[in-house]
Protein backbone atom coordinates (compact mmCIF):
# COMPACT_ATOMS: atom_id res chain seq x y z
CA UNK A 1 -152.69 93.37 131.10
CA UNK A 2 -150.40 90.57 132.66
CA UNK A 3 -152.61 87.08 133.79
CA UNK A 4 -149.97 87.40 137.09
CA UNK A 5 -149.02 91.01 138.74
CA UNK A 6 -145.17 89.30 138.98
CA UNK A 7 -143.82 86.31 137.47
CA UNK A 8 -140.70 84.77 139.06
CA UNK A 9 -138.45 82.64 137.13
CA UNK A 10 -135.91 80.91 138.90
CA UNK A 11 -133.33 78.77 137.01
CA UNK A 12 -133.15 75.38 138.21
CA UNK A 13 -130.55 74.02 135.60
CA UNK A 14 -127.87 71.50 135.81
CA UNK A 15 -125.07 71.50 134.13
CA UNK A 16 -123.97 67.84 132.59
CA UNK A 17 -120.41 68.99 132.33
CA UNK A 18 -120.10 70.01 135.75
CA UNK A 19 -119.69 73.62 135.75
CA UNK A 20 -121.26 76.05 137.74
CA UNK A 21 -124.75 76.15 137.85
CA UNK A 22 -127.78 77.41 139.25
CA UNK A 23 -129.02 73.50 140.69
CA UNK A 24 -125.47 72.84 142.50
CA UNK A 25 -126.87 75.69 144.79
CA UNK A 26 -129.95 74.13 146.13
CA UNK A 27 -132.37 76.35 143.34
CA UNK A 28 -135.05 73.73 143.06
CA UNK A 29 -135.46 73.40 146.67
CA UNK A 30 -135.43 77.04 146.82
CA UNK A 31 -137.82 77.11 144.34
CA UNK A 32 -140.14 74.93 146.14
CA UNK A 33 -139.75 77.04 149.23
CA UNK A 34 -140.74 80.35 147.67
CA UNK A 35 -143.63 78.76 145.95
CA UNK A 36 -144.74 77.24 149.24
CA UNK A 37 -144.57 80.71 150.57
CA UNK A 38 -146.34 82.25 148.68
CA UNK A 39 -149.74 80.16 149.26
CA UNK A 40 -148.40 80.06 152.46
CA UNK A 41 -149.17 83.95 152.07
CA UNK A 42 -152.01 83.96 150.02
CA UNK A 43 -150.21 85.45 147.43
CA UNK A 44 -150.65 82.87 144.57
CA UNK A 45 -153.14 82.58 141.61
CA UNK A 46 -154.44 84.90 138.96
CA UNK A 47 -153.60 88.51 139.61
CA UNK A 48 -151.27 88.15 141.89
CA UNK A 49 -147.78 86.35 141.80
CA UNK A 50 -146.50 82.85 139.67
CA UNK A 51 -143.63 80.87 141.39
CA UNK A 52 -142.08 79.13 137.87
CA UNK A 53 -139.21 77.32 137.08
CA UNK A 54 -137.24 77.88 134.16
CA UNK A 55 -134.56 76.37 131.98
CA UNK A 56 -131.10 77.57 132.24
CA UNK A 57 -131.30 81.52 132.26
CA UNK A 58 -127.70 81.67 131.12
CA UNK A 59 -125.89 83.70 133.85
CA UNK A 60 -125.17 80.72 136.45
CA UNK A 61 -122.10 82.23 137.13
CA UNK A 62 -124.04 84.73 139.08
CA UNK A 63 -125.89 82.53 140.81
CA UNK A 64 -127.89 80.93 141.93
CA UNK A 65 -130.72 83.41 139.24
CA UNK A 66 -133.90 84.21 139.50
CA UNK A 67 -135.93 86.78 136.92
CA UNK A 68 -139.02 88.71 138.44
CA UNK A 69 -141.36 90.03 135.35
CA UNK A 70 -142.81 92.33 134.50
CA UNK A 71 -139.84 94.49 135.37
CA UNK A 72 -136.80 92.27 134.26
CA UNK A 73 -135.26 92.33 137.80
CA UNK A 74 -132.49 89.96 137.95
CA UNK A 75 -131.52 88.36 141.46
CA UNK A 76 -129.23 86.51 143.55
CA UNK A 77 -129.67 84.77 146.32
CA UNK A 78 -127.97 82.40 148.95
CA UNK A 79 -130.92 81.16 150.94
CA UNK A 80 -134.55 81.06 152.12
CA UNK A 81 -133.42 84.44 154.07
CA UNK A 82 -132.52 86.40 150.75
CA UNK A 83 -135.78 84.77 148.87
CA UNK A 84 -138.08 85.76 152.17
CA UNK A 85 -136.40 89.62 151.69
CA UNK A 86 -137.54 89.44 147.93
CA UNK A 87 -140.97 88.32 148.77
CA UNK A 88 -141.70 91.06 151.40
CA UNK A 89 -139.75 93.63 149.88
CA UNK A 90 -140.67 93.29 146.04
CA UNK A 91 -143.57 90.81 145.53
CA UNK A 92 -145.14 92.47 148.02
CA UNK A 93 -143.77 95.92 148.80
CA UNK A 94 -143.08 96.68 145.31
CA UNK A 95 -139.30 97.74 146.43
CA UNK A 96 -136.22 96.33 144.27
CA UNK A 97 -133.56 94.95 146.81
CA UNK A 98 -130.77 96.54 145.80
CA UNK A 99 -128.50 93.95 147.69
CA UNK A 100 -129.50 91.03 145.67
CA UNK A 101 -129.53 93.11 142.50
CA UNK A 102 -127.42 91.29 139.40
């Protein structure tokens, strides 16, 4: 049994070379929204969800990424509005948004 019911990786890498990458779209300070939410919500700690980041996920060019486990869903988002959709809607209604869906 998984230590967290969902695990959310989001990508917070930046490119040296300048191309496209998950951090030229704001990911970190996504990050640290989403994270803030979720205690915000009560929905942090053991059993429940773990806001991460992670190194480059390699598809920046369909990004900015995030990865929720343990299903391997693959998202993008623009803002705190998509992020907010994936809390309520996955993290906590268990539903894949379809919209967001890479």
């Amino acid at each position: 049994m998984s230590h967290y019911k969902y695990h959310v990786f989001f990508c917070t890498n930046l490119r040296e070379s300048g191309e496209q990458c998950c951090e030229q779209c704001n990911a970190s300070e996504i990050r640290a929204y989403a994270k803030a939410r979720i205690k915000q919500l009560g929905l942090s700690g053991e059993g429940k969800v773990r806001i991460n980041t992670a190194g480059c996920l390699d598809r920046c060019e369909l990004g900015p990424v995030i990865v929720v486990y343990p299903e391997e869903t693959w998202y993008s988002y623009l803002d705190r509005e998509d992020i907010d959709e994936i809390i309520n809607k996955h993290l906590i209604g268990g539903e894949i948004v379809k919209r967001l869906l890479i």
